[in-house]
Protein backbone atom coordinates (compact mmCIF):
# COMPACT_ATOMS: atom_id res chain seq x y z
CA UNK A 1 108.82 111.41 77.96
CA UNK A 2 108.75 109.14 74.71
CA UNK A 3 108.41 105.13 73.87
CA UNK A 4 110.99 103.02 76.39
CA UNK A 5 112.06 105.70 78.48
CA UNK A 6 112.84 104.58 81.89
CA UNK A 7 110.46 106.27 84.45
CA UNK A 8 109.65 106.47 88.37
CA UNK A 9 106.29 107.38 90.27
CA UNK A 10 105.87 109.88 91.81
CA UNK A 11 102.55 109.40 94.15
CA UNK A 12 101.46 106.51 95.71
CA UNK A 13 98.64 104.70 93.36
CA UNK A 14 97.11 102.50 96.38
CA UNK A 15 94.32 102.05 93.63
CA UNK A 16 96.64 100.10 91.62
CA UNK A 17 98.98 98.98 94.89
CA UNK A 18 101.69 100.79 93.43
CA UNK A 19 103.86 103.06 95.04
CA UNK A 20 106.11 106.10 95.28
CA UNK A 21 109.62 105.38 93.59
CA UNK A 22 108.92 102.21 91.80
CA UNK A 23 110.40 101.83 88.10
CA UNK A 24 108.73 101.26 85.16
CA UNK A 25 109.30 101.38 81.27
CA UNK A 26 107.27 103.25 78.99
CA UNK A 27 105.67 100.97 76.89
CA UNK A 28 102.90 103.21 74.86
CA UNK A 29 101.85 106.72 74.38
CA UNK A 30 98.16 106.98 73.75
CA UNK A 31 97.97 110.71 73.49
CA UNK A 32 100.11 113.58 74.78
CA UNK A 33 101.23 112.73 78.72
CA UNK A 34 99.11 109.59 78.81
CA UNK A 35 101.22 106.44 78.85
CA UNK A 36 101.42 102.96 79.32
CA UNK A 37 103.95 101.82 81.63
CA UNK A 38 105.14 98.35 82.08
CA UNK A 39 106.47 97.20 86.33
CA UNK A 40 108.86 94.42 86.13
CA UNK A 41 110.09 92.13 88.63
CA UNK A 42 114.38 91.14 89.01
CA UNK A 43 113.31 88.24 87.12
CA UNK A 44 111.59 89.95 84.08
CA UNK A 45 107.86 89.22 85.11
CA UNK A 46 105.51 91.82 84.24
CA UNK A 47 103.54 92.86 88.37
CA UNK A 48 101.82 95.65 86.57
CA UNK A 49 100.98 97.41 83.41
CA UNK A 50 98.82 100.42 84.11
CA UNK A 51 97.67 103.75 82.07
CA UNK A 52 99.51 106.36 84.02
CA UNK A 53 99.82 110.38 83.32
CA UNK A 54 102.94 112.17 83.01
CA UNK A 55 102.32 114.01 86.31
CA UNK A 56 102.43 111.25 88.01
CA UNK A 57 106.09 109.98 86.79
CA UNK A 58 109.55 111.51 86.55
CA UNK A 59 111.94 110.20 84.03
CA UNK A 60 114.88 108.98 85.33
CA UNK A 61 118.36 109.29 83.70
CA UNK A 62 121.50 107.16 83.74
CA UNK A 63 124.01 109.89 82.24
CA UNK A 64 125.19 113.17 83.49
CA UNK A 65 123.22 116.18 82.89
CA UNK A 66 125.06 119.70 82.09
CA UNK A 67 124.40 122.35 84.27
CA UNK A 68 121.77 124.37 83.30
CA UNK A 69 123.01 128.28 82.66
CA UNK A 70 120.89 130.85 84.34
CA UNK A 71 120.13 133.75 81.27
């Protein structure tokens, strides 16, 4: 995961009233698999900006993905 990728949760983070699936962007990396991830609204407002690990997202991807061959 890198600066502006597209991510999802993957746990609910009742802590921070967030929960499993929502969509955020990747806003800062403040060491390996520690990031900053920004929760928009459909009308651009910022409902969250939270310190999150990488085990608790997935990236998400918008293009097709080659199949992976087995060795």
């Amino acid at each position: 995961m890198k600066l502006l990728d597209t991510v999802a949760l993957v746990e609910d983070v009742p802590a921070l009233k967030l929960h499993r699936g929502q969509v955020g962007t990747i806003v800062e990396e403040y060491e390996p698999g520690v990031y900053e991830v920004e929760f928009i609204d459909f009308k651009g407002q910022t409902y969250a900006l939270e310190t999150l690990q990488a085990s608790q997202l997935m990236l998400l991807r918008y293009q097709f993905l080659e199949e992976r061959k087995s060795a």
